[in-house]
PDB file of N, CA and C in Angstrom:
ATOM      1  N   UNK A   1      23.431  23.110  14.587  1.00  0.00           N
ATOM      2  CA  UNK A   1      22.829  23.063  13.282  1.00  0.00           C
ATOM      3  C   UNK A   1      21.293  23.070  13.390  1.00  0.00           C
ATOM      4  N   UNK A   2      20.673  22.024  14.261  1.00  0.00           N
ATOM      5  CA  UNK A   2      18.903  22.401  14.399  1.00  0.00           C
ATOM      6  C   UNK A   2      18.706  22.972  15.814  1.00  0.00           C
ATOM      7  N   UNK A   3      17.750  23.672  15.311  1.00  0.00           N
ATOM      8  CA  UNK A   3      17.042  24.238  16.578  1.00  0.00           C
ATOM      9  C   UNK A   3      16.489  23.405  17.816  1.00  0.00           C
ATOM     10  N   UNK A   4      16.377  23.950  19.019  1.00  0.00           N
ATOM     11  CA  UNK A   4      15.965  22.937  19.954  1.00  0.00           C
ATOM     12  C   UNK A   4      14.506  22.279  19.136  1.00  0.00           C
ATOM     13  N   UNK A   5      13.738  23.139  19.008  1.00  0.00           N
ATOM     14  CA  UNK A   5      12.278  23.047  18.535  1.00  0.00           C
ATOM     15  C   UNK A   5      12.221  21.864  17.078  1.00  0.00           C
ATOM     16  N   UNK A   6      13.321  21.923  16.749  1.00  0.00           N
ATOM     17  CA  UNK A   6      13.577  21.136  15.292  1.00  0.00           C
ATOM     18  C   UNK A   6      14.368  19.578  16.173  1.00  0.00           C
ATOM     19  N   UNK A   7      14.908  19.487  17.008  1.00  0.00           N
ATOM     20  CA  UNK A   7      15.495  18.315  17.310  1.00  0.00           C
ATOM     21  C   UNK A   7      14.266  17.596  18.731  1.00  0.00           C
ATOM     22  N   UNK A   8      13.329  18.738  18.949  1.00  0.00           N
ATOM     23  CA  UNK A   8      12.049  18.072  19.769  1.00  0.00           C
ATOM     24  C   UNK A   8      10.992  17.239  18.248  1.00  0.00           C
ATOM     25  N   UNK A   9      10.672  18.072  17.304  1.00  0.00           N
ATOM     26  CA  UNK A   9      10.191  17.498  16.256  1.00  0.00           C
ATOM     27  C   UNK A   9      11.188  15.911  15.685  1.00  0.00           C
ATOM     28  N   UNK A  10      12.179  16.157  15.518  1.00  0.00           N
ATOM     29  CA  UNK A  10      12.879  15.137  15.193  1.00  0.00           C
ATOM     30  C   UNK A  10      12.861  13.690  15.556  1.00  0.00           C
ATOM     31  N   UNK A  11      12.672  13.950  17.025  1.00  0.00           N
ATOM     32  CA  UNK A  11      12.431  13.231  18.109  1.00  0.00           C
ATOM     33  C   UNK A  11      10.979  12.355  17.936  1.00  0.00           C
ATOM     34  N   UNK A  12      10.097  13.451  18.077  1.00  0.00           N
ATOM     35  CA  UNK A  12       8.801  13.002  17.494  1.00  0.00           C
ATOM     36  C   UNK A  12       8.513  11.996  16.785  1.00  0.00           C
ATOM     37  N   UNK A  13       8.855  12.329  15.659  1.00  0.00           N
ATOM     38  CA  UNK A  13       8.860  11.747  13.977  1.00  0.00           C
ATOM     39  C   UNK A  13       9.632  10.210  14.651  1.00  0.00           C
ATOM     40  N   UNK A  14      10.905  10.530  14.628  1.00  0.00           N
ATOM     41  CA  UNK A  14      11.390   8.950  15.279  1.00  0.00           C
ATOM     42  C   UNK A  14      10.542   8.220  15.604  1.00  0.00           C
ATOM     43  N   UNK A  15       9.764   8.613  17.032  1.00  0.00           N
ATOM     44  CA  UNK A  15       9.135   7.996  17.454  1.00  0.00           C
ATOM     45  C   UNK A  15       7.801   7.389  16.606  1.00  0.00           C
ATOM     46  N   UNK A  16       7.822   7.887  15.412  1.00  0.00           N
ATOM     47  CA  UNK A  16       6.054   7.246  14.867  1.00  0.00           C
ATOM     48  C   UNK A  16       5.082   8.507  15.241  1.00  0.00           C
ATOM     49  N   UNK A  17       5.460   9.632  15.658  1.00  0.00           N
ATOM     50  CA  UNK A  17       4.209  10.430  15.820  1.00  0.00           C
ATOM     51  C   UNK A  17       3.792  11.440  14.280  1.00  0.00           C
ATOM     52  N   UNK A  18       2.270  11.450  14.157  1.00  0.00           N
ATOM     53  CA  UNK A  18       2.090  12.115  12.676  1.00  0.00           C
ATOM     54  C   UNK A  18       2.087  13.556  12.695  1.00  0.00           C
ATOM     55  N   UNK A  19       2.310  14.707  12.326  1.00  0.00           N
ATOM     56  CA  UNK A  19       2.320  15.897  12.433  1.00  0.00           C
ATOM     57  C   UNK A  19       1.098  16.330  12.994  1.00  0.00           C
ATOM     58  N   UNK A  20      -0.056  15.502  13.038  1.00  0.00           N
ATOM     59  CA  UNK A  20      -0.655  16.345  14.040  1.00  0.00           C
ATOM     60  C   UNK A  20      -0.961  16.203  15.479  1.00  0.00           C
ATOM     61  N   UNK A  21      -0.339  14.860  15.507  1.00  0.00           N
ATOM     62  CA  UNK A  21       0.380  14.793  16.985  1.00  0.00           C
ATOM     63  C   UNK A  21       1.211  15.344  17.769  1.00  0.00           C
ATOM     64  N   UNK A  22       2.477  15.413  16.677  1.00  0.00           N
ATOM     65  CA  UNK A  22       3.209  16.503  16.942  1.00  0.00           C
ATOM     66  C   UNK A  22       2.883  17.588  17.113  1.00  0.00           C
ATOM     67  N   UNK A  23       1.803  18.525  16.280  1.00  0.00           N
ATOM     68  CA  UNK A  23       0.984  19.757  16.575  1.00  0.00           C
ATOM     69  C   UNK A  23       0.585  19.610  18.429  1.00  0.00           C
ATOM     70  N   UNK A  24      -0.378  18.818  18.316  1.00  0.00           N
ATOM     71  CA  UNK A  24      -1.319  18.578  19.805  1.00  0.00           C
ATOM     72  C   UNK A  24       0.154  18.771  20.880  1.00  0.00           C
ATOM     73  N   UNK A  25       1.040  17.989  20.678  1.00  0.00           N
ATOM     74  CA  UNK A  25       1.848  17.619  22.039  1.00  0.00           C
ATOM     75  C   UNK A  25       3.332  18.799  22.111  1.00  0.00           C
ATOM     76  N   UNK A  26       3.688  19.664  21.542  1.00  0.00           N
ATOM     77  CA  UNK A  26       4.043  20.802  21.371  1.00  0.00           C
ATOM     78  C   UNK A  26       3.253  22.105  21.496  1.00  0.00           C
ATOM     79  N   UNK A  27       1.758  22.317  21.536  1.00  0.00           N
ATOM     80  CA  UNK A  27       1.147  23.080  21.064  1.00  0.00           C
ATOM     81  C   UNK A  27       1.320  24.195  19.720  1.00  0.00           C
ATOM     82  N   UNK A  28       1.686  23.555  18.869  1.00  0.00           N
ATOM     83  CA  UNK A  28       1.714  24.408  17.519  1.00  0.00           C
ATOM     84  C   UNK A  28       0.892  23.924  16.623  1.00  0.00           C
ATOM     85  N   UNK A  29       0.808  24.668  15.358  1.00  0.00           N
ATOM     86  CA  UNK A  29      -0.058  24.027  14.433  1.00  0.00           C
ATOM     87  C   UNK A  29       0.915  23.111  14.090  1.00  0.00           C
ATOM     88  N   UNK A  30      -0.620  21.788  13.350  1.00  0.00           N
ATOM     89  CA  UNK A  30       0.263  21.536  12.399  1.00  0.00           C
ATOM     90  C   UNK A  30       1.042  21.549  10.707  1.00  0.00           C
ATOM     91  N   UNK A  31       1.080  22.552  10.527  1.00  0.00           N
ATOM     92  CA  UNK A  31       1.359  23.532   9.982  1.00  0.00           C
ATOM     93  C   UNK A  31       2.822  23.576  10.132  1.00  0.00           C
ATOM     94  N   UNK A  32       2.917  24.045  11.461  1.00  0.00           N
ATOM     95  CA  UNK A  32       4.154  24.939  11.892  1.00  0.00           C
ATOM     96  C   UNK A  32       5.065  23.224  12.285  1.00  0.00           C
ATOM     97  N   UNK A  33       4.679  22.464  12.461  1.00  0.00           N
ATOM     98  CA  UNK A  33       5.313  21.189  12.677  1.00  0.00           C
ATOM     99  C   UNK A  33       5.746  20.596  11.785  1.00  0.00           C
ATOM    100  N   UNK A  34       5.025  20.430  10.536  1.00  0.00           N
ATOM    101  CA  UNK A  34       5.410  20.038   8.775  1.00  0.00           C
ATOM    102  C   UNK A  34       6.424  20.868   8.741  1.00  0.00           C
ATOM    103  N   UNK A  35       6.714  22.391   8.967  1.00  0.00           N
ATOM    104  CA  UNK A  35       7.575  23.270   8.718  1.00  0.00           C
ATOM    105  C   UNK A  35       9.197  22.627   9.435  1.00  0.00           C
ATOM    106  N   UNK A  36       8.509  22.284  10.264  1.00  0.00           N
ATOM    107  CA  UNK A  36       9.863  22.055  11.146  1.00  0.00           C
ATOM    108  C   UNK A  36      10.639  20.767  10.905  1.00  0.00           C
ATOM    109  N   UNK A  37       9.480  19.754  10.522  1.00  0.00           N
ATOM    110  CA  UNK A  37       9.924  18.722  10.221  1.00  0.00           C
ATOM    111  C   UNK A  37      10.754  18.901   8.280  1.00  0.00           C
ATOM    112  N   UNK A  38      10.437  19.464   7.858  1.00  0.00           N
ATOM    113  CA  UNK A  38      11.233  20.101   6.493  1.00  0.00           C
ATOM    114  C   UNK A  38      12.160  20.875   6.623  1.00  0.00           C
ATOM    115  N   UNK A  39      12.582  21.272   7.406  1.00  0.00           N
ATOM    116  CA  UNK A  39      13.749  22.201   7.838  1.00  0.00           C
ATOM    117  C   UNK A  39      14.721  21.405   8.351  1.00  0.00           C
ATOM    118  N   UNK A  40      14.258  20.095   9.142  1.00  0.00           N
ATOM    119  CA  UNK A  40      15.193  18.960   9.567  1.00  0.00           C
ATOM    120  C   UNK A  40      15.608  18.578   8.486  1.00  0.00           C
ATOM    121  N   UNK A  41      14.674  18.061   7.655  1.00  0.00           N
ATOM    122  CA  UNK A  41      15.151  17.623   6.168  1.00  0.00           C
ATOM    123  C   UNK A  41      16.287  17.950   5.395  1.00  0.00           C
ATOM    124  N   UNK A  42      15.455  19.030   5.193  1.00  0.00           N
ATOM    125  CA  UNK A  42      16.638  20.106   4.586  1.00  0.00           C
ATOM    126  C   UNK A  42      17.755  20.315   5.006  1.00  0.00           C
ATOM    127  N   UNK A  43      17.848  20.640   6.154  1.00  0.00           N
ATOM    128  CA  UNK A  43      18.902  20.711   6.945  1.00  0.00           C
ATOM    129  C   UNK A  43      20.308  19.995   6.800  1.00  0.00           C
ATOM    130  N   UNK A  44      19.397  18.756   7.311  1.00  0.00           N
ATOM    131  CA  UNK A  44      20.735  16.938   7.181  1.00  0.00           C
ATOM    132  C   UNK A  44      20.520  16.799   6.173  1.00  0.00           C
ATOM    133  N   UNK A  45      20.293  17.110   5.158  1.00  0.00           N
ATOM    134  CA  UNK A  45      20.255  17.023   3.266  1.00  0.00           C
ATOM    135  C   UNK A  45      19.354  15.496   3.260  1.00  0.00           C
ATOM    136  N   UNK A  46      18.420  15.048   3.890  1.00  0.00           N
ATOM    137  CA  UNK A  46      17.478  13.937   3.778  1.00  0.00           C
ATOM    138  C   UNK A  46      16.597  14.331   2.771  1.00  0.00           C
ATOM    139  N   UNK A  47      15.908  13.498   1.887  1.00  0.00           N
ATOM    140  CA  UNK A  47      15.089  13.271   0.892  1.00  0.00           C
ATOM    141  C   UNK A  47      14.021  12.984   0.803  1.00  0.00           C
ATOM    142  N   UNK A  48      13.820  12.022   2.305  1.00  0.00           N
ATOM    143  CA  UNK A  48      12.746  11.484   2.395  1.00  0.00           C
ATOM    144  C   UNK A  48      12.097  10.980   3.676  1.00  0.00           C
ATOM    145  N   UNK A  49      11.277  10.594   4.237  1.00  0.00           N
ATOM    146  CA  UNK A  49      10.721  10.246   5.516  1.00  0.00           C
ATOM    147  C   UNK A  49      11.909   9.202   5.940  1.00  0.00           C
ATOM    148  N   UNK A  50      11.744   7.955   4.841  1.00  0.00           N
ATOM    149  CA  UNK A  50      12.848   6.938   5.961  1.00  0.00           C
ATOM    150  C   UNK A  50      13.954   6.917   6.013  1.00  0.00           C
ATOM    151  N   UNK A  51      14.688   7.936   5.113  1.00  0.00           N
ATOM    152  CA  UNK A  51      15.924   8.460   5.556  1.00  0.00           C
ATOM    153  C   UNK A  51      16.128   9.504   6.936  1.00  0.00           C
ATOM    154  N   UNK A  52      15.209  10.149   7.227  1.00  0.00           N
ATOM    155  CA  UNK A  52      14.882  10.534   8.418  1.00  0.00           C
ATOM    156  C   UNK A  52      14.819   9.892   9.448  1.00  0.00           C
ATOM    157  N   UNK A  53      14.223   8.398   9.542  1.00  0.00           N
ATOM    158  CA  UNK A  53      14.539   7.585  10.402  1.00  0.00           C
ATOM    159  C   UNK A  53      15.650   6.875  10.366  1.00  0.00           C
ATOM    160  N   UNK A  54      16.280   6.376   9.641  1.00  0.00           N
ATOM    161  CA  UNK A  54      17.591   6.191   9.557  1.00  0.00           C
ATOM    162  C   UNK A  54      18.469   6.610  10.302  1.00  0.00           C
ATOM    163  N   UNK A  55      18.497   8.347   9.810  1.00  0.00           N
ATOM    164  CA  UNK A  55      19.473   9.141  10.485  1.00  0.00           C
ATOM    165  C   UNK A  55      19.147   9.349  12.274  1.00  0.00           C
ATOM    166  N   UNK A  56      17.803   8.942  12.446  1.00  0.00           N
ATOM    167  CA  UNK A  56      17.360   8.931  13.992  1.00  0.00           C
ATOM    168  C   UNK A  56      18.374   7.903  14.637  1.00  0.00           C
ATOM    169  N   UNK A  57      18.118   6.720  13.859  1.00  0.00           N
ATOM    170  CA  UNK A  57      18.755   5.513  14.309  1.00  0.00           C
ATOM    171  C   UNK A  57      20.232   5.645  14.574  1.00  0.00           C
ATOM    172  N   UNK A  58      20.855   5.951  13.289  1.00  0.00           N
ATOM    173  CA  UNK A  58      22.522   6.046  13.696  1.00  0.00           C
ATOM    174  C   UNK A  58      22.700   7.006  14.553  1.00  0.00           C
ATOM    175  N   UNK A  59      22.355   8.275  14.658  1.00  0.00           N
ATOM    176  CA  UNK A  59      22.731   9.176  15.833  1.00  0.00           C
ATOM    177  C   UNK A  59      22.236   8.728  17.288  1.00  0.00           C
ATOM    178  N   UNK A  60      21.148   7.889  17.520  1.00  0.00           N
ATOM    179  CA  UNK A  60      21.091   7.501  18.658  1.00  0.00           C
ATOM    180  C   UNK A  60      19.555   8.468  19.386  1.00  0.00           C
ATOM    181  N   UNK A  61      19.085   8.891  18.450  1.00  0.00           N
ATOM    182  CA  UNK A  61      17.802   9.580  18.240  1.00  0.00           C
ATOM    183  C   UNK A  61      16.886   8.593  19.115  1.00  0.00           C
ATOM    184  N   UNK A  62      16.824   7.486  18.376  1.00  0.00           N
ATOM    185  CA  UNK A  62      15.938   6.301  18.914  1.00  0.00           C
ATOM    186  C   UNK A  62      16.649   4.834  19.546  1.00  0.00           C
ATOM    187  N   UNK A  63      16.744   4.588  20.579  1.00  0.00           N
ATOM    188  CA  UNK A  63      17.272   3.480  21.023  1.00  0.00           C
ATOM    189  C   UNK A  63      17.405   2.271  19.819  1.00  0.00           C
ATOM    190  N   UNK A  64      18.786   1.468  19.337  1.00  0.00           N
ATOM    191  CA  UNK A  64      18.215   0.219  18.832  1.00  0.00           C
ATOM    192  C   UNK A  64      17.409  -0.370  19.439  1.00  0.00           C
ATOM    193  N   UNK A  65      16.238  -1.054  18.300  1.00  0.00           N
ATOM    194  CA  UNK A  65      15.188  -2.055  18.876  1.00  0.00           C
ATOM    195  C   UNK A  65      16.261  -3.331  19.128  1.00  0.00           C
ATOM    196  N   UNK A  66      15.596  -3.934  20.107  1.00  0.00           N
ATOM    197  CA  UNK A  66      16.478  -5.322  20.659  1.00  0.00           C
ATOM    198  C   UNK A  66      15.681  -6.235  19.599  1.00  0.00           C
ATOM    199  N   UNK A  67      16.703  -7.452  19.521  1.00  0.00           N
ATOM    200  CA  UNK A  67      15.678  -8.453  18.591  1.00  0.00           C
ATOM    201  C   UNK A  67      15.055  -9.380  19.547  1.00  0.00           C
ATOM    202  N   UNK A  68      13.740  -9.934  18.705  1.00  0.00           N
ATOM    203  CA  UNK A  68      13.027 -11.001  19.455  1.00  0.00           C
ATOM    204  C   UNK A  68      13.626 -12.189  19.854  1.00  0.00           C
ATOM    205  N   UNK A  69      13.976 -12.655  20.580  1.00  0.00           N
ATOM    206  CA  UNK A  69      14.549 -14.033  21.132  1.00  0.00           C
ATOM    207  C   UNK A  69      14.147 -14.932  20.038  1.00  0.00           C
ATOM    208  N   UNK A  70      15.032 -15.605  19.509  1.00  0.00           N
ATOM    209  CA  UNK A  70      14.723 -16.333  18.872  1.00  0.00           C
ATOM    210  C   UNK A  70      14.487 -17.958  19.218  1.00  0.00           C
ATOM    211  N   UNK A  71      13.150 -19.183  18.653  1.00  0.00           N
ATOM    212  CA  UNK A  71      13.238 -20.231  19.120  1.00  0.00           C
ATOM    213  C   UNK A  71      13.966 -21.046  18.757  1.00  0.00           C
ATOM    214  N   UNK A  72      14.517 -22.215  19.383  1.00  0.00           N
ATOM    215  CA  UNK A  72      14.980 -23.159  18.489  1.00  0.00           C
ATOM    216  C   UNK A  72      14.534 -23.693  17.244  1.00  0.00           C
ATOM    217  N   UNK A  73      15.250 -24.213  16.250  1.00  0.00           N
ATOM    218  CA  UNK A  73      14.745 -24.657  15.284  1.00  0.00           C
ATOM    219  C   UNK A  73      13.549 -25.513  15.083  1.00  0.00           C
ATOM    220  N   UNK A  74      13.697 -26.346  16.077  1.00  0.00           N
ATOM    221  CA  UNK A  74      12.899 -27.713  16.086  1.00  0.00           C
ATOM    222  C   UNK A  74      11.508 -27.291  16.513  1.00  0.00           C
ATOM    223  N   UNK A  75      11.332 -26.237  17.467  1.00  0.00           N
ATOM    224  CA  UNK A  75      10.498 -25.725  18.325  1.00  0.00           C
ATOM    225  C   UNK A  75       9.331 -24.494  17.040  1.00  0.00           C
ATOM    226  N   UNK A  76      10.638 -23.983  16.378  1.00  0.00           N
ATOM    227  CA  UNK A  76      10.253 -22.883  15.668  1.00  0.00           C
ATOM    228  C   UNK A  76       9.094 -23.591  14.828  1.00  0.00           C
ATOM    229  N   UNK A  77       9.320 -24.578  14.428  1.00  0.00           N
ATOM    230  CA  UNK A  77       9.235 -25.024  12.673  1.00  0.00           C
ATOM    231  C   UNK A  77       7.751 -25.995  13.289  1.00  0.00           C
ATOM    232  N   UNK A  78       7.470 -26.444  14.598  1.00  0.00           N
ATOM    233  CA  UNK A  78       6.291 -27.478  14.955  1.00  0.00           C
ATOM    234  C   UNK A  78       5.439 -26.509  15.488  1.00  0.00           C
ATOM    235  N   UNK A  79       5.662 -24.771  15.679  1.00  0.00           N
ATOM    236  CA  UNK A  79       4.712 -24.099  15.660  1.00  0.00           C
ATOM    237  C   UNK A  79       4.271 -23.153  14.811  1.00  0.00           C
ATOM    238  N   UNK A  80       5.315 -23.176  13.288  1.00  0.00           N
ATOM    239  CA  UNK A  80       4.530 -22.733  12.245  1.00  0.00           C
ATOM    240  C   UNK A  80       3.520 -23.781  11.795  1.00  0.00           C
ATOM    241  N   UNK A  81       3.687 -24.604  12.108  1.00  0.00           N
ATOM    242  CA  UNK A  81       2.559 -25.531  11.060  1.00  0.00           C
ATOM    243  C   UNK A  81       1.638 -25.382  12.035  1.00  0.00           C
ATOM    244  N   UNK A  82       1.590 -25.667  13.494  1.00  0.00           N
ATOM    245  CA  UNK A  82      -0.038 -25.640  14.029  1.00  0.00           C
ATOM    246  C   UNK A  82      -0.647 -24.857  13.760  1.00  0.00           C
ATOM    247  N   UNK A  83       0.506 -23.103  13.729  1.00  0.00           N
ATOM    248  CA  UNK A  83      -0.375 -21.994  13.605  1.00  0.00           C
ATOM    249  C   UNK A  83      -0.654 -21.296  12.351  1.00  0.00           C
ATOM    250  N   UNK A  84       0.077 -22.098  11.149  1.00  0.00           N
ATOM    251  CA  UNK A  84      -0.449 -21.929   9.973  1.00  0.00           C
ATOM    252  C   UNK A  84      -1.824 -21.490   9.434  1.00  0.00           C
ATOM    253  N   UNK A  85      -2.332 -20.864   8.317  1.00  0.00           N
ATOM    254  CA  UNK A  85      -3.257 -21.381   7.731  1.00  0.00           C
ATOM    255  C   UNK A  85      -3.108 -22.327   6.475  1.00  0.00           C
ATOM    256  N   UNK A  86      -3.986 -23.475   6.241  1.00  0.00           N
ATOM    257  CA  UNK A  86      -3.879 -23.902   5.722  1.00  0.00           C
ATOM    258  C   UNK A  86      -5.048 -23.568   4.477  1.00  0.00           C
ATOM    259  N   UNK A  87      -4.487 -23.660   3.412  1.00  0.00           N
ATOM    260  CA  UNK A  87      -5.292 -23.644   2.162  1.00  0.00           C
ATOM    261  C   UNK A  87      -5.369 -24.260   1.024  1.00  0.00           C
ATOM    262  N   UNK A  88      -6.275 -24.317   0.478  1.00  0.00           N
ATOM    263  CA  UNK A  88      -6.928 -25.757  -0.592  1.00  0.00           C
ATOM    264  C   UNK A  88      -5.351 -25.320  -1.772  1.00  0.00           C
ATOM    265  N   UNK A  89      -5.084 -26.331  -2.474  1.00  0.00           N
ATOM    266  CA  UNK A  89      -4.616 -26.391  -3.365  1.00  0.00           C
ATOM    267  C   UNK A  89      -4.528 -25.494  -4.359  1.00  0.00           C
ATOM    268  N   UNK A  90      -3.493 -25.263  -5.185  1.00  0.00           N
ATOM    269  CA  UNK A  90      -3.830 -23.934  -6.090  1.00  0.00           C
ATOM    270  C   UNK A  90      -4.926 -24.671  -7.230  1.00  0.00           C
ATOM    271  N   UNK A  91      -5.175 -25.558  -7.887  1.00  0.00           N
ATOM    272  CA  UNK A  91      -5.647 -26.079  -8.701  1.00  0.00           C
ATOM    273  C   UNK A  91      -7.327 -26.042  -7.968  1.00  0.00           C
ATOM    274  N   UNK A  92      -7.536 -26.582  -7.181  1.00  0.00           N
ATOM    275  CA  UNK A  92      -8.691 -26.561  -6.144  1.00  0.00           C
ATOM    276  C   UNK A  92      -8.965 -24.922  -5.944  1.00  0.00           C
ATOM    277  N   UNK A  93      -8.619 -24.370  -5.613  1.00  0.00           N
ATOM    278  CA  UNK A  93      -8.944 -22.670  -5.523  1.00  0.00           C
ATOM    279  C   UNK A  93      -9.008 -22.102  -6.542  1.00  0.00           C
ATOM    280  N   UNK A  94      -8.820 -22.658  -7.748  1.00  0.00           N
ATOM    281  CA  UNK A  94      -9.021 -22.053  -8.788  1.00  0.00           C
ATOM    282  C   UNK A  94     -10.493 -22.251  -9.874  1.00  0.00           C
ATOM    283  N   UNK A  95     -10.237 -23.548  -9.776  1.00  0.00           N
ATOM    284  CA  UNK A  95     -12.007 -24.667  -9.452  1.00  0.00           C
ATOM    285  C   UNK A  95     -13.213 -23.555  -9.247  1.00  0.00           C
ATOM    286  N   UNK A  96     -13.037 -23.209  -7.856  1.00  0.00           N
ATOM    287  CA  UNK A  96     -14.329 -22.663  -6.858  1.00  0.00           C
ATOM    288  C   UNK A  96     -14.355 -21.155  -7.823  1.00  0.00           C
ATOM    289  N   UNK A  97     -12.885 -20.362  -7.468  1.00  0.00           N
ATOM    290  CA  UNK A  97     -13.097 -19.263  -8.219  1.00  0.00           C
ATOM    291  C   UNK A  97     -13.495 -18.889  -9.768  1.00  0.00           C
ATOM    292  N   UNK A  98     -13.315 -19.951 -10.252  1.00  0.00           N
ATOM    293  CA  UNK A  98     -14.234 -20.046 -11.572  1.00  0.00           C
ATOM    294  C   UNK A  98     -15.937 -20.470 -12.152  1.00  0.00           C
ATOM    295  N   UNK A  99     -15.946 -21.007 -11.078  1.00  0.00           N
ATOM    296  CA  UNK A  99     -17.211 -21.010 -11.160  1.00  0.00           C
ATOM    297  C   UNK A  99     -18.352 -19.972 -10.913  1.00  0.00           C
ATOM    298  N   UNK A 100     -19.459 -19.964 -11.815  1.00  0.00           N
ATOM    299  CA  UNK A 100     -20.416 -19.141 -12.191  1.00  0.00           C
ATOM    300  C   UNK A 100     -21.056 -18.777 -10.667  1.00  0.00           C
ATOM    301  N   UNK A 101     -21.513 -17.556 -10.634  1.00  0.00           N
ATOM    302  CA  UNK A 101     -22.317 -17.323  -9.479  1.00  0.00           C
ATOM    303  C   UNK A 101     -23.611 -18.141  -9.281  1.00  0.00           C
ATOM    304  N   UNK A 102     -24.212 -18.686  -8.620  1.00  0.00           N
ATOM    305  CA  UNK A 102     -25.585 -19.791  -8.393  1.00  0.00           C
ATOM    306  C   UNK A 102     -24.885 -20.817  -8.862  1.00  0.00           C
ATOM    307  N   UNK A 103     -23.379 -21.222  -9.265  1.00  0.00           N
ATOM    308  CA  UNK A 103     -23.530 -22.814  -9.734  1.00  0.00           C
ATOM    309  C   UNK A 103     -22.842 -23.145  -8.666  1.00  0.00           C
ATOM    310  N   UNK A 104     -22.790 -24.858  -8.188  1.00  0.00           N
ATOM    311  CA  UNK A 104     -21.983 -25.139  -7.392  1.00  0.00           C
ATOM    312  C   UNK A 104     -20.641 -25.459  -7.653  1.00  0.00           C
ATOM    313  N   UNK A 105     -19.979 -25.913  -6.634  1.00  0.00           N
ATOM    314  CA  UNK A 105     -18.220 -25.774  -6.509  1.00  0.00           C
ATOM    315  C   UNK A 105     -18.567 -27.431  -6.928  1.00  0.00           C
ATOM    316  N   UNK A 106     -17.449 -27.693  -7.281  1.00  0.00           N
ATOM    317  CA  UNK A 106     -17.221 -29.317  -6.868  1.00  0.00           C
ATOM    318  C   UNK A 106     -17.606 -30.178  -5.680  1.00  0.00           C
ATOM    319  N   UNK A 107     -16.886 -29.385  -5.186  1.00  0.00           N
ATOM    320  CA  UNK A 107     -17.437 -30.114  -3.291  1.00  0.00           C
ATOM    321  C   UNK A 107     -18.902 -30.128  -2.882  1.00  0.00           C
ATOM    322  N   UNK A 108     -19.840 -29.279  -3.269  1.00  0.00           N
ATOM    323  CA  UNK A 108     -21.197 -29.129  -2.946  1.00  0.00           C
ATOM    324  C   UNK A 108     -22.043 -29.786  -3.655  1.00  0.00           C
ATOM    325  N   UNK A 109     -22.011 -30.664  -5.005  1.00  0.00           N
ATOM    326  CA  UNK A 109     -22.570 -31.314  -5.748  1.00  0.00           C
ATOM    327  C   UNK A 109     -22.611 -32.446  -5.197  1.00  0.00           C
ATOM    328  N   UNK A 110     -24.562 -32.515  -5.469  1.00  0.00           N
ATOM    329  CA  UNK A 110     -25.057 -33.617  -4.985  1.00  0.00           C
ATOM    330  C   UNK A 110     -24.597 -34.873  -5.873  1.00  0.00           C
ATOM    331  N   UNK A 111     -24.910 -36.110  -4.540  1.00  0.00           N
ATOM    332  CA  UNK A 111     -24.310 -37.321  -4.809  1.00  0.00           C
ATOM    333  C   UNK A 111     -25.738 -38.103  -5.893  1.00  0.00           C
ATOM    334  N   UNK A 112     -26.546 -37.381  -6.460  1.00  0.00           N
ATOM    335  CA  UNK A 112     -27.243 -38.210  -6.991  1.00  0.00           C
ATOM    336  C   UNK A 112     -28.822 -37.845  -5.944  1.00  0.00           C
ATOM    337  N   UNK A 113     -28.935 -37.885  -4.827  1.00  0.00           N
ATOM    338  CA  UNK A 113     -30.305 -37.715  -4.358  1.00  0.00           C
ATOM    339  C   UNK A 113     -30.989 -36.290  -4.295  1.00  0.00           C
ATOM    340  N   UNK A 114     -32.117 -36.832  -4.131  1.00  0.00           N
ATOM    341  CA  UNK A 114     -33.165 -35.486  -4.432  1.00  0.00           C
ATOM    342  C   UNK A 114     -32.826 -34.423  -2.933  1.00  0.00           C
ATOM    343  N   UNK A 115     -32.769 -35.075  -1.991  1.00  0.00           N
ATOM    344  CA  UNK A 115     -32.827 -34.265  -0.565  1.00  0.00           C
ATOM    345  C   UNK A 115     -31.144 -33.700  -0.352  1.00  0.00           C
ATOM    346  N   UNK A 116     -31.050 -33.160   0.681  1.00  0.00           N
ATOM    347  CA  UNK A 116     -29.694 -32.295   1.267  1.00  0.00           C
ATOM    348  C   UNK A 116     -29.198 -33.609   1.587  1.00  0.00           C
ATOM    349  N   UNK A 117     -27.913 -33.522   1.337  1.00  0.00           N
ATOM    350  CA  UNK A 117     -26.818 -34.253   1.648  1.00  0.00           C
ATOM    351  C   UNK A 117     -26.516 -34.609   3.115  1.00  0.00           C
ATOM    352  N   UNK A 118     -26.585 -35.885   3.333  1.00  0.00           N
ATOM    353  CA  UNK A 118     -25.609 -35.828   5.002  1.00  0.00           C
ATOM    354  C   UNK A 118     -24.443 -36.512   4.984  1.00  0.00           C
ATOM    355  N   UNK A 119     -23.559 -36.258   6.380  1.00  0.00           N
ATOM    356  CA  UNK A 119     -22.617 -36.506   6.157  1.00  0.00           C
ATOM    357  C   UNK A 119     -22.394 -38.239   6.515  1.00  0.00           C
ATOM    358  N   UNK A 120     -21.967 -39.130   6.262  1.00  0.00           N
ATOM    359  CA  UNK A 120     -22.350 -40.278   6.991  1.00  0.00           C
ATOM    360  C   UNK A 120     -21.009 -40.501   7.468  1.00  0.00           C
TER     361      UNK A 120
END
C-alpha cells in the first residue's frame, strides 16, 4: 500500500522529525516530503498529525515508550513538597496585583519611620 519512500517518511514523522528535516536527511525538498507525508495520510484514511502517530504506535512504527519507574508513595509525596514552588496565597496575590504602579504592596509599607526599613 505505501511506497518505500512513504514508509521512510512515516518513520520520520514518528520519530518527531519536521518536514524539513525530513527534506535535509532524505535529500528531497521539503516540498516533496509534505507530499509524501499526505499521501501517507491519505492513504491510511488519517485526518490528522496525531492520528498519524497513533497509527505509528499500534503498527509498531515506533517502539512503546517504557514507563518511568515509579516512587513509592511515601517517597513520592516528601519530594513534591521540597521541590515544589511555593506561592503567596490567592487573596495575597491578588493584593500586590492590584495595586497601582509606584504604590506599594502591603508588605513594603513602612512601619512608621522616615529611613529604609531593617530587618530586626
Amino acid at each position: 500500500m505505501l511506497t518505500g519512500r512513504e514508509r521512510e517518511v512515516l518513520q520520520l514523522v514518528a520519530e518527531g522529525y519536521s518536514s524539513t528535516r525530513i527534506a535535509r536527511r532524505l535529500s528531497i525538498s521539503v516540498r516533496t516530503a509534505e507530499a509524501h507525508r499526505a499521501n501517507v495520510m491519505r492513504k491510511l484514511r488519517l485526518k490528522n498529525y496525531t492520528a498519524l502517530i497513533k497509527y505509528a504506535l499500534a503498527r509498531g512504527v515506533l517502539p512503546p515508550i517504557e514507563p518511568l519507574p515509579r516512587a513509592s508513595a511515601r517517597s513520592s509525596a516528601g519530594a513534591r513538597c521540597r521541590s515544589s514552588v511555593r506561592l503567596a496565597p490567592p487573596a495575597a496575590r491578588q493584593t500586590r496585583e492590584r495595586a497601582a504602579p509606584g504604590t506599594s504592596s502591603p508588605r513594603s509599607r513602612s512601619t512608621g519611620s522616615a529611613g529604609p526599613s531593617t530587618p530586626t
